[in-house]
Protein backbone atom coordinates (compact mmCIF):
# COMPACT_ATOMS: atom_id res chain seq x y z
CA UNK A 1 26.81 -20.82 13.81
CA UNK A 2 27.75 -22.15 17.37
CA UNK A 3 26.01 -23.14 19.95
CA UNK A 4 25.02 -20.47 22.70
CA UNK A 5 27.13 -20.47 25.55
CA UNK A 6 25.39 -21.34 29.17
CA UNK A 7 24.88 -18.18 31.19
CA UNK A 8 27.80 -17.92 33.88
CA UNK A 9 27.71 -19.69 36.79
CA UNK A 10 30.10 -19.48 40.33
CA UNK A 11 32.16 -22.43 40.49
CA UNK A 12 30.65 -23.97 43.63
CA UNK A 13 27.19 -23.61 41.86
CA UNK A 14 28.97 -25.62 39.46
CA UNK A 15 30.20 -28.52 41.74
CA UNK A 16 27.49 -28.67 43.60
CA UNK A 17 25.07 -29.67 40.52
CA UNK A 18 28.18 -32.10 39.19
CA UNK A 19 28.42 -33.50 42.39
CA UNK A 20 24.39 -34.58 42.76
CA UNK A 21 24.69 -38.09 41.27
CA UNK A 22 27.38 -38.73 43.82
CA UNK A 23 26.21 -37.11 46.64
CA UNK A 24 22.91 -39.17 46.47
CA UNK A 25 24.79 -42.30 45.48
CA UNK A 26 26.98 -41.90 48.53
CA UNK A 27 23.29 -41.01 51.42
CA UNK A 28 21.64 -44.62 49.40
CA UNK A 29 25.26 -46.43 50.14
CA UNK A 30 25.16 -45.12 53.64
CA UNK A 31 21.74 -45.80 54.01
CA UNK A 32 21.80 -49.65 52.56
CA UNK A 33 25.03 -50.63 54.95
CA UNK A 34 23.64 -49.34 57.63
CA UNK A 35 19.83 -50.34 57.35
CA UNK A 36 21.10 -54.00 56.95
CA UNK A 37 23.75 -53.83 59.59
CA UNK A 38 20.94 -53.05 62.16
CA UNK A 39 18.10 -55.29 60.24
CA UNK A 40 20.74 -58.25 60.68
CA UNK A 41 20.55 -58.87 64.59
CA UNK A 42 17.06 -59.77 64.00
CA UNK A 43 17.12 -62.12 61.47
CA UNK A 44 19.83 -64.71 62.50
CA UNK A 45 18.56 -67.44 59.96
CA UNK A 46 19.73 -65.43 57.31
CA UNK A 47 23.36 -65.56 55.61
CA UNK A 48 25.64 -63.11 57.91
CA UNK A 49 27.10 -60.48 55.87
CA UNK A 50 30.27 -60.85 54.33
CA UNK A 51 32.59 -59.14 52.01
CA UNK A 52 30.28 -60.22 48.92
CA UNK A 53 27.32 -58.93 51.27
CA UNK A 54 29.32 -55.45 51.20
CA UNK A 55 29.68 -55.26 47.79
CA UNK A 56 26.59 -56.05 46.18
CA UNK A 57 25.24 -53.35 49.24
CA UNK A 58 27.50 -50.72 47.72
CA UNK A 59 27.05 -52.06 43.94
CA UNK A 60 23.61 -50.67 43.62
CA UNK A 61 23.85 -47.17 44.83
CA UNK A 62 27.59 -47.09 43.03
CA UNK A 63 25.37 -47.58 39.49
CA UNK A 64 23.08 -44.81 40.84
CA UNK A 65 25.61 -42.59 39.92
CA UNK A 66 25.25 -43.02 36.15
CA UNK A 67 21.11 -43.16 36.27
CA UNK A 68 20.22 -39.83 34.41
CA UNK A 69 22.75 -41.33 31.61
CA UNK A 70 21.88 -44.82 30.95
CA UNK A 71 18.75 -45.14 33.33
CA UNK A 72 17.56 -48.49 31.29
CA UNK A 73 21.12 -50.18 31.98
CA UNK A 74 21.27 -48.64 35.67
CA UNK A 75 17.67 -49.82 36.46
CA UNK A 76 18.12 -53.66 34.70
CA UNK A 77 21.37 -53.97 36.63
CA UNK A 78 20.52 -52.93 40.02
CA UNK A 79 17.24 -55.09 39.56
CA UNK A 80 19.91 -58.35 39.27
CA UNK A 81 21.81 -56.89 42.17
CA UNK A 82 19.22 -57.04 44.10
CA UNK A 83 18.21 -61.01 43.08
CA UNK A 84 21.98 -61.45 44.05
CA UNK A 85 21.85 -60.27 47.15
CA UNK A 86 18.47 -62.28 47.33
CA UNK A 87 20.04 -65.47 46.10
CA UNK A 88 22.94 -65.70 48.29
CA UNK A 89 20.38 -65.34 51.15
CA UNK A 90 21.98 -62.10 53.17
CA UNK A 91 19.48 -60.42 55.54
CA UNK A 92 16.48 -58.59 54.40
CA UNK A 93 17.09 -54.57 54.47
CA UNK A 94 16.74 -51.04 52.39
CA UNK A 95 19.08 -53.12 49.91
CA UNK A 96 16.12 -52.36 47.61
CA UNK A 97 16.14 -48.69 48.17
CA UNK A 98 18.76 -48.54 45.13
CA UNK A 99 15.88 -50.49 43.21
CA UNK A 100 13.41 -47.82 43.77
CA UNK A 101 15.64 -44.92 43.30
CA UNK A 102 16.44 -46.34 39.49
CA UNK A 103 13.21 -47.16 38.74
CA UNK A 104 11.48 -43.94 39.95
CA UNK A 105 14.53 -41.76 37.84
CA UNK A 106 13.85 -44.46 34.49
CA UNK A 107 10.07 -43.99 34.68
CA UNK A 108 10.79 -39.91 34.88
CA UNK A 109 13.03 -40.29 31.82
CA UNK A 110 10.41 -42.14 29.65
CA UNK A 111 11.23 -45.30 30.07
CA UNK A 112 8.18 -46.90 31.76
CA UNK A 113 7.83 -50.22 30.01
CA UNK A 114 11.19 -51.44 31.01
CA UNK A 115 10.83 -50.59 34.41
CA UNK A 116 7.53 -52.46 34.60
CA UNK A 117 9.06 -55.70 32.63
CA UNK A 118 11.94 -55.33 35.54
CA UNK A 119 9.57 -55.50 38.34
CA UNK A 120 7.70 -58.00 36.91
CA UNK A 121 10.88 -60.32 36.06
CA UNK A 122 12.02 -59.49 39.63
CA UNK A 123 8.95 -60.84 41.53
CA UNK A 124 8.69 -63.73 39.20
CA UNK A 125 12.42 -64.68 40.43
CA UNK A 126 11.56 -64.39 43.74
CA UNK A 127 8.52 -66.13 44.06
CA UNK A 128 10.79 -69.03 41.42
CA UNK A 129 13.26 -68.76 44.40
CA UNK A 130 11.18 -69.48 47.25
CA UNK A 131 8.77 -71.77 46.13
CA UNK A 132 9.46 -73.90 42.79
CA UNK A 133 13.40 -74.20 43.14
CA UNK A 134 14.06 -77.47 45.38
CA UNK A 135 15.45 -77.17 48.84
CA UNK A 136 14.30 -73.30 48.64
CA UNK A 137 17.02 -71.09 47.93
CA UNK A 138 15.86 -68.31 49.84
CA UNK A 139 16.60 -68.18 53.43
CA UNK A 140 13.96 -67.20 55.73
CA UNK A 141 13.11 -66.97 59.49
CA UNK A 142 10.80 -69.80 58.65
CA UNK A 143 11.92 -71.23 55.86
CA UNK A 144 10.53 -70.53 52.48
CA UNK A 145 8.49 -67.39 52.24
CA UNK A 146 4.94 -67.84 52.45
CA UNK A 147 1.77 -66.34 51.02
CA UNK A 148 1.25 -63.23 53.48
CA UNK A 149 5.39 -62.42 52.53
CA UNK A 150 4.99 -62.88 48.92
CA UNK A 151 1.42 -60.14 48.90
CA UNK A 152 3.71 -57.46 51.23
CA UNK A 153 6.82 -58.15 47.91
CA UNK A 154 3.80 -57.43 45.29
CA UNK A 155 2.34 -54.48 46.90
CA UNK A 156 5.78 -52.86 47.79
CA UNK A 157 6.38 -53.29 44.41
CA UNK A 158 3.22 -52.00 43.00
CA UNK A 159 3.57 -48.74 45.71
CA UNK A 160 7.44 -47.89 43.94
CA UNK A 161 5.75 -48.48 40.36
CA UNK A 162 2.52 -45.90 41.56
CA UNK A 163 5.24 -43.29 43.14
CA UNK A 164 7.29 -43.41 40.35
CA UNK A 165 4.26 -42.82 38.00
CA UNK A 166 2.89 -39.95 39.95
CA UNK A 167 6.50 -38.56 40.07
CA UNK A 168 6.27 -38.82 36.12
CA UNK A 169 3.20 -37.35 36.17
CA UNK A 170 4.37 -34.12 37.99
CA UNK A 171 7.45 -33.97 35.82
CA UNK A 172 5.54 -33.97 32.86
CA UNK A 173 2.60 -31.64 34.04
CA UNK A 174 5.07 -29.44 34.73
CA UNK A 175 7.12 -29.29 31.64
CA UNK A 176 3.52 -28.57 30.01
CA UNK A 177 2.90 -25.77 32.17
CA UNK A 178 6.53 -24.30 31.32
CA UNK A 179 6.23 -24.90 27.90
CA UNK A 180 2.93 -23.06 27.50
CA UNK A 181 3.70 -20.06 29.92
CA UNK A 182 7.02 -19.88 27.18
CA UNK A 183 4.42 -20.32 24.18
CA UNK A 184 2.17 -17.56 25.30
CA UNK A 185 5.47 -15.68 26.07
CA UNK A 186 6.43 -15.95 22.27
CA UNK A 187 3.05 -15.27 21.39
CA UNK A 188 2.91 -12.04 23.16
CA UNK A 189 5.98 -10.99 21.55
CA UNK A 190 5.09 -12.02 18.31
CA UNK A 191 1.91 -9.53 18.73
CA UNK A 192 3.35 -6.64 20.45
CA UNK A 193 6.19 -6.39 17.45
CA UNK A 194 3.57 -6.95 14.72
CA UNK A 195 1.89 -3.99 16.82
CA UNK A 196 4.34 -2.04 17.06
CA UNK A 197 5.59 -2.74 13.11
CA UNK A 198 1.64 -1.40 11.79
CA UNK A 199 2.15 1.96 14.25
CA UNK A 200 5.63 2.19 12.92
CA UNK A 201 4.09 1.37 8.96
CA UNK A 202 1.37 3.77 9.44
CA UNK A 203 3.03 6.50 10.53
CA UNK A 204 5.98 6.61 8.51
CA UNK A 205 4.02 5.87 5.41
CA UNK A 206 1.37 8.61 5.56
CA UNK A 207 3.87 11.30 6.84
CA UNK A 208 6.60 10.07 3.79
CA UNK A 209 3.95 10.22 1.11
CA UNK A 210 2.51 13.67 2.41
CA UNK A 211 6.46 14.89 2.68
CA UNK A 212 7.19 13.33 -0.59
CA UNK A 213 4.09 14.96 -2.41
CA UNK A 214 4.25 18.20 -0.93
CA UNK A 215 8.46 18.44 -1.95
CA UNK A 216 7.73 18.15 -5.03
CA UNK A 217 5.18 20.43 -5.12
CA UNK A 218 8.01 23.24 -3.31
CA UNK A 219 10.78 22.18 -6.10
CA UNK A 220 8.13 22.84 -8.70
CA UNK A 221 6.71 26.26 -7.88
CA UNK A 222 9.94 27.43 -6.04
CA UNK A 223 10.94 29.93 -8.86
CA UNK A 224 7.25 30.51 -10.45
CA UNK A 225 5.00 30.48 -7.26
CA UNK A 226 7.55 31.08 -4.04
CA UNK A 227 4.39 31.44 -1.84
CA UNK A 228 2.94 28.29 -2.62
CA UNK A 229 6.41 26.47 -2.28
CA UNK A 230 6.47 27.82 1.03
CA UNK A 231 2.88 26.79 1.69
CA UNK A 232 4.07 23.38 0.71
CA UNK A 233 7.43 23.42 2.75
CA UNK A 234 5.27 24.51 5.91
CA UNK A 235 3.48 21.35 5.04
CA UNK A 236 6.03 18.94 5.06
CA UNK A 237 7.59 20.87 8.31
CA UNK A 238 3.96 20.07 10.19
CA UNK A 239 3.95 16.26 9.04
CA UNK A 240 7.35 15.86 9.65
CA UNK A 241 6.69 16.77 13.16
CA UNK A 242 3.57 15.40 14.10
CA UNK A 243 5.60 11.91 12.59
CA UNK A 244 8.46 12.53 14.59
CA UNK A 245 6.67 12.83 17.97
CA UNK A 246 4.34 9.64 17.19
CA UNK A 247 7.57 7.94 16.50
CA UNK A 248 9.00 8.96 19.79
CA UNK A 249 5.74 7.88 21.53
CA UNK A 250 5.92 4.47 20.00
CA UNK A 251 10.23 4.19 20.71
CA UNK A 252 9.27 5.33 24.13
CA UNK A 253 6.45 2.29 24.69
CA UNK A 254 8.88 0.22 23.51
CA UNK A 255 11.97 1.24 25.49
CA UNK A 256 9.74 1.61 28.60
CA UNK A 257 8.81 -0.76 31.44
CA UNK A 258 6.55 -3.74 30.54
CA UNK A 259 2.59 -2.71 31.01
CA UNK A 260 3.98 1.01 31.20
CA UNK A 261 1.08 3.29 29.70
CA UNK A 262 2.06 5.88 27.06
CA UNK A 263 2.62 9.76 28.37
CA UNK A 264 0.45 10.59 25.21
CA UNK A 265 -2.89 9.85 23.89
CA UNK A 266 -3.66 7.06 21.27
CA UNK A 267 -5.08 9.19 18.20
CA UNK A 268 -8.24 8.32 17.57
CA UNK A 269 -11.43 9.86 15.65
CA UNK A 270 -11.08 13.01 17.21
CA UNK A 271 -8.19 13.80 15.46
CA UNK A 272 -9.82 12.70 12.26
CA UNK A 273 -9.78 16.45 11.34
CA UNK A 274 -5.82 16.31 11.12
CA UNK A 275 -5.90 14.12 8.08
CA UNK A 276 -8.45 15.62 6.09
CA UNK A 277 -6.73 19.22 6.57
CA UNK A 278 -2.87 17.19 5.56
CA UNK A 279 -5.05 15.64 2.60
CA UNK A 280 -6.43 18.76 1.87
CA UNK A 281 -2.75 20.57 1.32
CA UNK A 282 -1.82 17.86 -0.42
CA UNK A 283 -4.40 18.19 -3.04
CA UNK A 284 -6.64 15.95 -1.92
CA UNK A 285 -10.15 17.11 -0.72
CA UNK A 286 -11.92 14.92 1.56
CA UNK A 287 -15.40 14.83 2.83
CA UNK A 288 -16.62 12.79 6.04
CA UNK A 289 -20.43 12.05 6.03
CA UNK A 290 -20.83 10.28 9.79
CA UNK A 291 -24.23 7.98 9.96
CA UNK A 292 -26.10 6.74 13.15
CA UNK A 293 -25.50 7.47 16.50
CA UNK A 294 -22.76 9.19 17.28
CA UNK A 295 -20.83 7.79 20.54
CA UNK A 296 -17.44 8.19 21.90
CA UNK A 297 -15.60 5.23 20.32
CA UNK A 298 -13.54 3.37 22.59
CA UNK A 299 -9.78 3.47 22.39
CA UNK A 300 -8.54 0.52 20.23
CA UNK A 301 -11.95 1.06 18.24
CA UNK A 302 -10.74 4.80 17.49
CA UNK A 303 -7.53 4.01 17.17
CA UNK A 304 -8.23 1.74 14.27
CA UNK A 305 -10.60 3.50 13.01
CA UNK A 306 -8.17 6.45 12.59
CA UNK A 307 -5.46 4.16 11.17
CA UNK A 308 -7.52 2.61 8.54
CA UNK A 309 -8.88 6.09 7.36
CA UNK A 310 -5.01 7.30 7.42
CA UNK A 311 -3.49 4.43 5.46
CA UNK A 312 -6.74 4.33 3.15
CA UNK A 313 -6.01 8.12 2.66
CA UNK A 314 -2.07 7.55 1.71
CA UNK A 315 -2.36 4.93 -0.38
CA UNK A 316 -5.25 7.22 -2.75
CA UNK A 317 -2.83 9.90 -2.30
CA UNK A 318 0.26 7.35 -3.91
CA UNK A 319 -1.44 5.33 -6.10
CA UNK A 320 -4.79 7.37 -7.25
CA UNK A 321 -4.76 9.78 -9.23
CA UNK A 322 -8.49 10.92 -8.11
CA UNK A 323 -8.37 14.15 -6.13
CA UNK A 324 -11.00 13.69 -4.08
CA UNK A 325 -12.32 11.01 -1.50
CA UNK A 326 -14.66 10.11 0.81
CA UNK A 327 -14.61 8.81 4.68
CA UNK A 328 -17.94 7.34 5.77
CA UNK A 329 -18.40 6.41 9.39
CA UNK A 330 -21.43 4.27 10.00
CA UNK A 331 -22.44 3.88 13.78
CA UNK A 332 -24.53 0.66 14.85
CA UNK A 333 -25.63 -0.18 18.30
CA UNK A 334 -22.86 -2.73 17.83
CA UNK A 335 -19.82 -1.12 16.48
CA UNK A 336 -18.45 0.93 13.81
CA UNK A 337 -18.61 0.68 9.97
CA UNK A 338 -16.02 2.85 8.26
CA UNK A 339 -15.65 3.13 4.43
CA UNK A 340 -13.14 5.20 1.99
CA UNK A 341 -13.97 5.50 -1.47
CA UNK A 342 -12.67 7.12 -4.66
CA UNK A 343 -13.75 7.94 -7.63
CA UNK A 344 -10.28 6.91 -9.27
CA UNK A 345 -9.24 6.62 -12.22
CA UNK A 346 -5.79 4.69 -10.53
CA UNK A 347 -2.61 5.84 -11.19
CA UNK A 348 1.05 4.54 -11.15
CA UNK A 349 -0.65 1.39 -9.15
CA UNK A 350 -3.58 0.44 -7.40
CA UNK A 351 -5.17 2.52 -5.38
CA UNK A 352 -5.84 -0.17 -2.72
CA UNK A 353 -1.65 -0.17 -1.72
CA UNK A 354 0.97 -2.41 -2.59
CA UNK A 355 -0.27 -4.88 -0.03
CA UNK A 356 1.35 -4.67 3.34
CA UNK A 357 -0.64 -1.77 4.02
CA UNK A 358 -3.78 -3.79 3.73
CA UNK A 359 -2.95 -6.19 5.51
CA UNK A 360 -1.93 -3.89 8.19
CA UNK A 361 -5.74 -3.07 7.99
CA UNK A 362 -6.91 -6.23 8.11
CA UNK A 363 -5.04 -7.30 10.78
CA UNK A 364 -6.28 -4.06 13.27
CA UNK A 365 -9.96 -5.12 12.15
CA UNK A 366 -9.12 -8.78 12.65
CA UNK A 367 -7.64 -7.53 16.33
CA UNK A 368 -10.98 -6.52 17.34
CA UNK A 369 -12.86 -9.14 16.01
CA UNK A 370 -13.84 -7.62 12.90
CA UNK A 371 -13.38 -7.79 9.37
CA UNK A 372 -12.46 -5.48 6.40
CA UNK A 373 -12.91 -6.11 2.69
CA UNK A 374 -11.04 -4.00 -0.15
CA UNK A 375 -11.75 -3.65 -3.97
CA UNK A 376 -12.40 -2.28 -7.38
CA UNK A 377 -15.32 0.32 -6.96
CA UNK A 378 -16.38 1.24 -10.48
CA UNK A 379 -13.07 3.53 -11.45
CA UNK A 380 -11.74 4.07 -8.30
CA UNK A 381 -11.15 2.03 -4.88
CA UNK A 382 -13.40 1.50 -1.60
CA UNK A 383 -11.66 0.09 1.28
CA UNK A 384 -14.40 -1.00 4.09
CA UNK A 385 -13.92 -2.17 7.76
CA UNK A 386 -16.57 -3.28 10.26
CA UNK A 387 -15.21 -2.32 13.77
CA UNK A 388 -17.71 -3.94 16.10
CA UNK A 389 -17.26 -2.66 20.09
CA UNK A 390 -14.74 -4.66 22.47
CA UNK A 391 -17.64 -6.80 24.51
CA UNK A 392 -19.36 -7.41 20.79
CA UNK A 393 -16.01 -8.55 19.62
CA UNK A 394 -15.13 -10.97 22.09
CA UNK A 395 -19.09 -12.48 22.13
CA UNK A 396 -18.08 -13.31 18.25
């Protein structure tokens, strides 16, 4: 598999980010020259420039151009430019501006420790230079540097190393921040398709097993019992309806803007009555006994409540062969305890699914902060969620 291609730029978008290393190696040449020209005509003890002056001026900001590549080499070799220009005793000046331009871009890229054993090698050669060397080799106003000279070296020094730290700093915070606004990115996605994947799961699987069931039913009683085949086909018209247009909704969230709200309702426990009456014609009868308080659930709540009761109610009707069931809803100040039972015996599987169903389960309980626990009951099966409200789900 190749590599991705980089998204399409305009050519002088192109050339202008090729040309950065240059363009800022050519302002720091500019800069140097200049700076020393003028810094010259007050320090006539110093060496005049000459043509060696020029070059080791331009030498610096020339390996500036090669500082995002090989900013260890770049920042070791314009530190000994510098002591050369130093050495040969040419004016003082931004000569060092070079210096701190390859340190700050070495410290960015990671490489702090050499850039600290740099500094530290280039003050130690130039207090060796002025003051342990005989006959001084530096050339000063006054001769040899002295003490007040040396501290302003050190703390210029010390002020590049603590701006190119704080630069690194910035770089790095920054990275982090990207970084984790593209991790909760990917985590978003990551939900909203496992999302969508249970709707899609839950839907198609209790309106296929319902269709499925209730087909066979209408190619078994289509010569012997024509009114109950078409009892059975008006069945499988109705769920293949109500699927298609909860499959639209979902497509239609999906295709939508970001944050856009569905034209449609969530179903919820209101519509409870729709599955036991699609149970019902599939020759399943099931009873709801409702405990506690009664309270308008709140969306998700009702939304997973209905889900769990639908995909506990498909996979009895696939993989029981018990004919009845029953849905208990269990209302606590705190939330909602729902529980499907029955009596079994299983057939052609477990009644529980063949797992990705309960996990879809567990995953809507989990979503809410809840839990949901599935298992042999006796003969049959008893699938049971605890739904606790939104603010009780977050406190846990």
């Amino acid at each position: 598999m190749s590599d991705p291609q980089p998204p399409w730029q305009p050519p002088w978008v192109r050339a202008a980010k090729a040309g950065r290393p240059v363009a800022l190696a050519v302002l720091v040449a500019v800069a140097q020259v200049a700076g020393t020209v003028a810094a010259a005509r007050h320090q006539p003890l110093r060496a005049p420039l000459d043509a060696f002056g020029y070059l080791l001026l331009l030498l610096g900001p020339a390996l500036l151009v090669l500082r995002r590549r090989h900013p260890v080499a770049v920042a070791v070799a314009t530190t000994l430019v510098a002591l050369g220009y130093i050495v040969a005793g040419y004016p003082y000046g931004p000569v060092f501006l070079s210096l701190v331009v390859a340190y700050c871009v070495a410290v960015q890229l990671g490489h702090r420790r050499v850039v600290w054993v740099c500094a530290a090698a280039f003050y130690g050669a130039h207090l060796l230079l002025g003051h342990v060397l005989p006959g001084g080799w530096l050339r000063a106003p006054a001769g040899a540097p002295n003490g007040w000279q040396e501290l302003g070296v050190a703390a210029w020094l010390l002020l590049v190393l603590a701006g190119a730290e704080i630069l690194r700093f910035r770089r790095e915070r920054m990275a982090a921040v990207r970084e984790a606004a593209a991790e909760a990115e990917r985590r978003r996605v990551d939900e909203e398709r496992l999302r969508m994947a249970r709707e899609l799961h839950d839907i198609l699987a209790h309106s296929i097993s319902l269709i499925h069931l209730q087909a066979g039913v209408a190619l078994e009683l289509m010569d012997s019992r024509p009114e109950q085949a078409r009892s059975a086909l008006v069945t499988i018209k109705g769920a293949s309806k109500a699927a298609l247009g909860e499959v639209r909704q979902v497509l239609g969230t999906l295709r939508g803007p970001a944050g856009a709200a569905p034209r449609s309702p969530a179903p919820g426990l209101d519509r409870l009555g729709e599955l036991v009456d699609q149970a019902a014609r599939a020759g399943l009868g099931v009873s709801v006994r409702t405990t506690g308080t009664v309270r308008e659930a709140p969306v998700g709540l009702g939304l997973a409540a209905f889900r769990i009761v639908q995909e506990a109610l498909t996979n009895i009707l696939r993989h029981s062969a018990a004919r009845t069931a029953e849905v208990t809803l269990g209302w606590q100040p705190d939330g909602l305890r729902v529980r499907i039972e029955d009596p079994g015996p299983a057939g052609g599987g477990e009644a529980g699914g063949s797992g990705t169903g309960l996990v879809g389960m567990r995953e809507r309980a989990a979503a809410l902060g809840g839990t949901l626990a599935s298992g042999p009951a006796g003969a049959g099966f008893r699938v049971e969620a605890w739904l606790p409200t939104p603010d009780q789900g977050r406190a846990r």
